[in-house]
Protein backbone atom coordinates (compact mmCIF):
# COMPACT_ATOMS: atom_id res chain seq x y z
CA UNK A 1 198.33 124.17 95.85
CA UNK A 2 195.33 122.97 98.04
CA UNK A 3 195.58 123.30 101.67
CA UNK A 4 196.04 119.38 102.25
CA UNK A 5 199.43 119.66 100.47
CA UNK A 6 200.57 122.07 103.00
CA UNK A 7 198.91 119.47 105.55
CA UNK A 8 201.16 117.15 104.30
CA UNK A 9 204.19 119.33 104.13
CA UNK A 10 203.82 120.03 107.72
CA UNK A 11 203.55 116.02 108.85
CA UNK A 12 206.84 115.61 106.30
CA UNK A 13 208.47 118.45 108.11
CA UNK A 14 207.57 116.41 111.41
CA UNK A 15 208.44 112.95 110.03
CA UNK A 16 212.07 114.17 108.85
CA UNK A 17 212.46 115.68 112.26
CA UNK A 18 211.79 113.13 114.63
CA UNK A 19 214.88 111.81 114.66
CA UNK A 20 217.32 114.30 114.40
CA UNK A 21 217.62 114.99 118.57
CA UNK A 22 218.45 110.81 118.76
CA UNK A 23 221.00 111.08 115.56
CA UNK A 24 222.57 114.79 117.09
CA UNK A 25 223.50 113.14 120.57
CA UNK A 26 224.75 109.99 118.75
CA UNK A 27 226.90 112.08 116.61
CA UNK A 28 228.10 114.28 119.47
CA UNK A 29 228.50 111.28 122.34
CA UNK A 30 228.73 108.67 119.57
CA UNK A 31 227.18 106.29 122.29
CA UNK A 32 224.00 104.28 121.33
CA UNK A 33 223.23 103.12 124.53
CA UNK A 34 219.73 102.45 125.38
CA UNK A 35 218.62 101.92 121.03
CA UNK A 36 217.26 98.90 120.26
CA UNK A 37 218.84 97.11 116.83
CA UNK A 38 215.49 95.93 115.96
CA UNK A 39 213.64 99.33 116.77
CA UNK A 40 215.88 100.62 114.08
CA UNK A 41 215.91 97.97 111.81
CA UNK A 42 211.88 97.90 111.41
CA UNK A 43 211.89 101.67 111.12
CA UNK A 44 214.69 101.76 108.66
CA UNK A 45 212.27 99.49 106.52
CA UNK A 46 209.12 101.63 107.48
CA UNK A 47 211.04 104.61 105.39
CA UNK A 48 212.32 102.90 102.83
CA UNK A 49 208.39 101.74 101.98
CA UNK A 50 207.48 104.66 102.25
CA UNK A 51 210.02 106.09 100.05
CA UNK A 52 208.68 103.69 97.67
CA UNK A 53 205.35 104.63 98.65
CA UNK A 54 206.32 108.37 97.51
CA UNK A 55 207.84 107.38 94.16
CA UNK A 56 205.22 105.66 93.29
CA UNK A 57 202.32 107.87 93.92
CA UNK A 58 204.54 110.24 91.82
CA UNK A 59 204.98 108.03 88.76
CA UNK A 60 201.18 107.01 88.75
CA UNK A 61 199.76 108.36 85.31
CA UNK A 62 196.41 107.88 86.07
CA UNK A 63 196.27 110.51 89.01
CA UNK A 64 196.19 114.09 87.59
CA UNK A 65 200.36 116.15 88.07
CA UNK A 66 198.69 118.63 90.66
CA UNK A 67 197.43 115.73 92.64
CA UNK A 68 200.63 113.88 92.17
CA UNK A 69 202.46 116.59 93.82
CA UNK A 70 200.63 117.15 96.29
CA UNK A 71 200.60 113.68 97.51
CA UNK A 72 203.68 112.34 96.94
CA UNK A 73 206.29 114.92 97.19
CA UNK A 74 206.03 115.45 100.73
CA UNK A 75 205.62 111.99 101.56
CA UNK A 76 209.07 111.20 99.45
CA UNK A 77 211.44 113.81 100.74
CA UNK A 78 210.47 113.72 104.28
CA UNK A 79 210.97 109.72 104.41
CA UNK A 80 214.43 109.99 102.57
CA UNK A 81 215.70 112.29 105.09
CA UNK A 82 214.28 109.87 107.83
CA UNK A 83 215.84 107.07 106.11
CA UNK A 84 219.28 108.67 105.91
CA UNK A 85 219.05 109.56 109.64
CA UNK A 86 218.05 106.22 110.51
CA UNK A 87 220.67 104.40 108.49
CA UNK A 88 223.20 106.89 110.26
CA UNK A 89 222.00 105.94 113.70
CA UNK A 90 221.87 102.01 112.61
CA UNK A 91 225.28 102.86 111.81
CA UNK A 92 226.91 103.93 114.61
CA UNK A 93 224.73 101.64 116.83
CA UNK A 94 226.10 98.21 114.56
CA UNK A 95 229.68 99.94 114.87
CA UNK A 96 228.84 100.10 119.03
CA UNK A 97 228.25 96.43 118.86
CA UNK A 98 231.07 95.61 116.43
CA UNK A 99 233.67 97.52 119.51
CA UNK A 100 232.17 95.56 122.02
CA UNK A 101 232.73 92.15 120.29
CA UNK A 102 236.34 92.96 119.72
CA UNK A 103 236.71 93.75 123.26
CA UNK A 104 235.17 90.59 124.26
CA UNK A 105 232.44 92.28 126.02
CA UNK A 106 229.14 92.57 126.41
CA UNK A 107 227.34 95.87 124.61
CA UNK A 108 226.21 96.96 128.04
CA UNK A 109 229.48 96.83 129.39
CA UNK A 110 230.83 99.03 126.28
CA UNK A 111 228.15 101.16 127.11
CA UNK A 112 228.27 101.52 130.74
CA UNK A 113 232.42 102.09 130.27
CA UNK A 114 232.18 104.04 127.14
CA UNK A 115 234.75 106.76 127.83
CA UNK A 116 237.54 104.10 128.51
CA UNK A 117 236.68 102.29 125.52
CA UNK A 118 236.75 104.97 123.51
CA UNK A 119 240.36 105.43 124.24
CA UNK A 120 241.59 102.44 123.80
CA UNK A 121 239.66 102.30 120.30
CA UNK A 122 242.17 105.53 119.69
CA UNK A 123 245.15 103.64 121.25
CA UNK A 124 244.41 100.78 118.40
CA UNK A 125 243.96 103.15 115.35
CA UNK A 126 247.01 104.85 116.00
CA UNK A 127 249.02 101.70 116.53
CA UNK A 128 247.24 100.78 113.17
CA UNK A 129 248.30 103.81 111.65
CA UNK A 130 251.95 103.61 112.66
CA UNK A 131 252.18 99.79 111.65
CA UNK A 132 250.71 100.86 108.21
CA UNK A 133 253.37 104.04 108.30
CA UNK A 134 256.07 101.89 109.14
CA UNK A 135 255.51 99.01 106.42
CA UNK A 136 255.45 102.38 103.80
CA UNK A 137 258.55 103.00 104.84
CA UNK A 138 260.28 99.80 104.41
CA UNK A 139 262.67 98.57 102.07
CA UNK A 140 260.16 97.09 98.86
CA UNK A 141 263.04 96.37 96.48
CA UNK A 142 262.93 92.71 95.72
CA UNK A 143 266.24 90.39 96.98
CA UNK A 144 268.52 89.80 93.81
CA UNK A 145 268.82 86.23 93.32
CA UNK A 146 272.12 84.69 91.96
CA UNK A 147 271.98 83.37 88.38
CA UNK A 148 269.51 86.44 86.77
């Protein structure tokens, strides 16, 4: 391998990593307070092209397999990891916004009262889960009707 594929492995290595202190504190607060929607959004399409970019470097016949590699292999895997992370933190930030609309508030209220929020989002999945329980556990048999 020529030294500009390891270059290039190193900048991947950097790329996929970016994001994974932002998508660890999400996942451990699961608060996306302070993200922007479009921030995310415009990076989210930023990897995808240049997932695209990767793929197609790699399928391009008139570049030589070594060259190929070297190029577009790096460029590939470390935007697919980037893209997962940044659909995962689009994710949780839509889901953010999705809570605060059901509580008839404003995302920066959700956010600034996250912690109470987050239990009554518990309180209303487990009265979910015993309405669901409870409508198992009725009676399904169908009334007889006179005359059958």
């Amino acid at each position: 391998m020529q030294w500009y594929f390891y270059i290039g492995l190193i900048a991947a290595i950097c790329i996929a990593a970016f994001n994974f202190p932002q998508l660890i504190q999400v996942i451990k607060t699961k608060n996306t307070c302070g993200m922007s929607v479009i921030m995310l959004l415009i990076l989210l399409g930023g990897d995808i092209f240049f997932v695209l970019n990767g793929i197609g470097i790699l399928a391009d016949k008139d570049m030589e397999q070594k060259a190929r590699i070297s190029a577009g292999l790096p460029l590939l895997l470390a935007n697919l990891i980037a893209t997962i992370m940044t659909a995962t933190l689009l994710f949780f930030k839509l889901r953010a916004i999705r809570w605060a609309k059901k509580f008839e508030i404003t995302e920066k209220e959700y956010c600034e009262n996250y912690d109470s929020y987050r239990t009554k989002r518990k309180m209303i999945h487990a009265e979910k889960a015993a309405a669901k329980e409870e409508s198992n556990t009725k009676d399904t048999t169908p009334p007889v009707v006179a005359g059958e």
